[in-house]
Protein backbone atom coordinates (compact mmCIF):
# COMPACT_ATOMS: atom_id res chain seq x y z
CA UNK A 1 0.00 0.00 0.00
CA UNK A 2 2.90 2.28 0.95
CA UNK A 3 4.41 1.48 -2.05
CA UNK A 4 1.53 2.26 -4.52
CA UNK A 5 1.28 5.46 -2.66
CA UNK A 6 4.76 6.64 -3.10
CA UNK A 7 4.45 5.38 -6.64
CA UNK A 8 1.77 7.42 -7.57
CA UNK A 9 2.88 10.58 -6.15
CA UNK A 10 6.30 9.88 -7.43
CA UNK A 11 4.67 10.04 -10.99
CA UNK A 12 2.30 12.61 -10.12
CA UNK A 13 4.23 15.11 -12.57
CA UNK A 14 3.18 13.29 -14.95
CA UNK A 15 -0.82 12.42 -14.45
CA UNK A 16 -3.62 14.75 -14.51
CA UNK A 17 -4.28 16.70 -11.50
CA UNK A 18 -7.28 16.16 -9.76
CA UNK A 19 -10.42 18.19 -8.56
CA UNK A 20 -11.38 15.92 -4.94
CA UNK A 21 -12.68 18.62 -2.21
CA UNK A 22 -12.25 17.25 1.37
CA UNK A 23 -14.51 19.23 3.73
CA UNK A 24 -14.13 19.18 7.73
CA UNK A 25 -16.23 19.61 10.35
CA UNK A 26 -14.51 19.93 14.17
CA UNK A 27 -16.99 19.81 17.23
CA UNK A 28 -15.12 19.87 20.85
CA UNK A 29 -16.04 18.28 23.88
CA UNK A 30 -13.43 18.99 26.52
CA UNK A 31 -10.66 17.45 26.10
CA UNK A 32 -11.04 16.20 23.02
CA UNK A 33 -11.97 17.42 19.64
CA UNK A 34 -13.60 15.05 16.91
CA UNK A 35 -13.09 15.88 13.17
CA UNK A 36 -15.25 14.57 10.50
CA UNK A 37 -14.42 14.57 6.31
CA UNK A 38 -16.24 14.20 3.27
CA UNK A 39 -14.28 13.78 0.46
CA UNK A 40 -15.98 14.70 -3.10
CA UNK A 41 -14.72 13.99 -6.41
CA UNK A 42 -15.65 16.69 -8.15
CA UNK A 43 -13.82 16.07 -11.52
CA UNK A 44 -13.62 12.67 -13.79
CA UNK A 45 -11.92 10.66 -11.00
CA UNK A 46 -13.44 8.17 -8.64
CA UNK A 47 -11.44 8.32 -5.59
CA UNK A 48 -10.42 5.01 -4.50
CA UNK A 49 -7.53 6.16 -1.47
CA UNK A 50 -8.16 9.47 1.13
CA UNK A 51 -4.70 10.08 3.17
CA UNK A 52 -4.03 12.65 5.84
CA UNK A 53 -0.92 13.93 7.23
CA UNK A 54 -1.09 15.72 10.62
CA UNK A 55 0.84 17.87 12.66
CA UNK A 56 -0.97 16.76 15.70
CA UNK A 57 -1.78 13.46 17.20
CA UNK A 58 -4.54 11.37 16.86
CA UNK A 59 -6.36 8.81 18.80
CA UNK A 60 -5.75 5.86 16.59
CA UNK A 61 -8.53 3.70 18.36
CA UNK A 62 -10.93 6.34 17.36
CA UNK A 63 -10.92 6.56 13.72
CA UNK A 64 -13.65 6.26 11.87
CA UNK A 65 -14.34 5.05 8.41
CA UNK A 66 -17.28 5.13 6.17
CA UNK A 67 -18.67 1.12 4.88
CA UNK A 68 -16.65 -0.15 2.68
CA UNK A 69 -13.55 1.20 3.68
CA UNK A 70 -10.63 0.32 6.11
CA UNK A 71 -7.63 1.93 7.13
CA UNK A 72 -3.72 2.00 8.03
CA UNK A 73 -2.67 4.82 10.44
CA UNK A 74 -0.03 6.61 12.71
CA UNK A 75 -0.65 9.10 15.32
CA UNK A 76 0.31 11.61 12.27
CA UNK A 77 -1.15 9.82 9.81
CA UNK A 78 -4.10 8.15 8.32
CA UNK A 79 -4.75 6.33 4.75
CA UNK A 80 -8.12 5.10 4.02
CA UNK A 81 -8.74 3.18 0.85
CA UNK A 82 -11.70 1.77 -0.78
CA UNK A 83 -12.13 -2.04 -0.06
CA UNK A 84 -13.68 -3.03 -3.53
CA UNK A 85 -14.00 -1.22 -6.60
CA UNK A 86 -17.95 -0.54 -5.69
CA UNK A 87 -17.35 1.28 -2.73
CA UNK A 88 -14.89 4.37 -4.23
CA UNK A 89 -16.17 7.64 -4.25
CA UNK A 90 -17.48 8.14 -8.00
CA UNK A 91 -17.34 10.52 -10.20
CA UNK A 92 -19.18 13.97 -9.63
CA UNK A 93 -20.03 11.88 -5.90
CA UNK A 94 -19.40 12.33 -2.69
CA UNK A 95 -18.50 10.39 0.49
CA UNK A 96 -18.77 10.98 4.48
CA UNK A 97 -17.86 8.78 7.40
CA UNK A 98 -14.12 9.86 7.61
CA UNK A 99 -13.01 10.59 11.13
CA UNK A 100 -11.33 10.56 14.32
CA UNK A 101 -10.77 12.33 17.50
CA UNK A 102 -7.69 13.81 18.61
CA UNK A 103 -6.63 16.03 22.43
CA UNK A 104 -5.68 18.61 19.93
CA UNK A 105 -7.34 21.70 18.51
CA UNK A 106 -7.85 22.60 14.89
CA UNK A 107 -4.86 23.76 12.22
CA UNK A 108 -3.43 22.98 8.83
CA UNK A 109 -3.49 19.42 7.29
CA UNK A 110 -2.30 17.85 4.35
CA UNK A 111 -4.35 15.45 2.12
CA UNK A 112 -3.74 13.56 -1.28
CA UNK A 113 -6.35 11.78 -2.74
CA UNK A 114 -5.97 9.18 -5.30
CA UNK A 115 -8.40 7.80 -8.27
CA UNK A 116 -9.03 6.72 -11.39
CA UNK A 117 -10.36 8.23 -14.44
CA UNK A 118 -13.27 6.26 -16.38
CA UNK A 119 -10.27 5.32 -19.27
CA UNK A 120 -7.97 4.15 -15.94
CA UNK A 121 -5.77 7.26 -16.13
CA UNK A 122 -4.84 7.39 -12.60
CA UNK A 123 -5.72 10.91 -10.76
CA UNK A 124 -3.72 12.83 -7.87
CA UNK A 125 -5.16 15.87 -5.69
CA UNK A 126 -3.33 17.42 -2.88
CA UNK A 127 -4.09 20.38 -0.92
CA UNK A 128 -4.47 21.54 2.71
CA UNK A 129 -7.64 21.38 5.28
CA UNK A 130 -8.16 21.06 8.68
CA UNK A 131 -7.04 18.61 11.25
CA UNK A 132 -4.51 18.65 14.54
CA UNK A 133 -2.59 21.30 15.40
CA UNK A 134 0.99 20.40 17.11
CA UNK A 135 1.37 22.28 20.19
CA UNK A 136 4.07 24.89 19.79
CA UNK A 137 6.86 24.94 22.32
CA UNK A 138 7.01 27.90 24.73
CA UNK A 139 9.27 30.66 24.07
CA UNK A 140 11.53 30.51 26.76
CA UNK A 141 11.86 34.41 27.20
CA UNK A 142 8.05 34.11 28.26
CA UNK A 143 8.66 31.37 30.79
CA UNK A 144 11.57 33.51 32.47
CA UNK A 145 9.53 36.52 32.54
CA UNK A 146 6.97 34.72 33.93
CA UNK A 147 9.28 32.78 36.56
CA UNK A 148 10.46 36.05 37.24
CA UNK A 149 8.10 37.34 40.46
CA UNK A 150 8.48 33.88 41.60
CA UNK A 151 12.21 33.52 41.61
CA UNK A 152 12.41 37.98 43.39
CA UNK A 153 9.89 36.28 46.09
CA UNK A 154 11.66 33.41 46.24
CA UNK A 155 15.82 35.01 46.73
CA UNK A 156 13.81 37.70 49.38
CA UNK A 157 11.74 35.16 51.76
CA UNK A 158 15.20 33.11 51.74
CA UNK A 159 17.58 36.53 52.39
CA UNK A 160 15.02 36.65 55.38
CA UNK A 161 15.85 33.65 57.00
């Protein structure tokens, strides 16, 4: 599977470039926040393969995928693919039931979709949406200048003593 998908975006230079929308939905419920996809293939292709790539975590027991479909995933990453030819999303279609839950909030995402034309020429789309955000590490300037009262307080209740 790995290998058909770095095939395929290996060659994507030289295949037709694809018009598949994903769409997101995020609710939150404290402390987690669920994200939902539909994926529509918008142009000639029916889309046969939906991956993500994440900045942020996800809970791997929670993902979600619509009939028809399975999975392989990461924390970071998530590739769904059509079981059997009759499940893909067709042509001018669209398909929901793509999901999981992560402890992080909302930012940028990267997804490719793969498919196949009606005459088999195979089809690429990538292009950013929505899923986890990594957490950014705190600038340590902040975290001094916040330690700061702490550590005056601190150096006079011990001068006290």
């Amino acid at each position: 599977m790995y290998k058909r998908l770095l095939v395929m975006l290996a060659t994507a230079a030289a295949i037709a470039k694809g018009d598949a929308i994903v769409s997101v939905s995020t609710s939150a419920a404290f402390p987690l926040t669920s994200y939902s996809y539909t994926v529509a293939a918008s142009g000639p292709e029916n889309v046969f393969e939906f991956t993500l790539f994440l900045e942020g975590p996800v809970l791997t027991a929670s993902i979600l995928s619509p009939p028809g479909w399975t999975t392989s995933s990461s924390p970071t990453f998530i590739d769904w693919f059509a079981i059997d030819d009759t499940q893909q999303v067709a042509a001018g279609g669209s398909l929901g039931g793509f999901g999981f839950d992560s402890f992080f909030g909302p930012g940028d995402a990267t997804f490719v979709t793969l498919g196949f034309t009606q005459l088999g020429d195979p089809i690429v789309t990538s292009d950013t949406t929505v899923g986890p955000a990594s957490v950014p590490e705190p600038d340590t300037r902040c975290l001094l200048l916040l330690a700061l009262p702490f550590l005056i307080w601190r150096r006079l209740a011990t001068s006290k003593d």
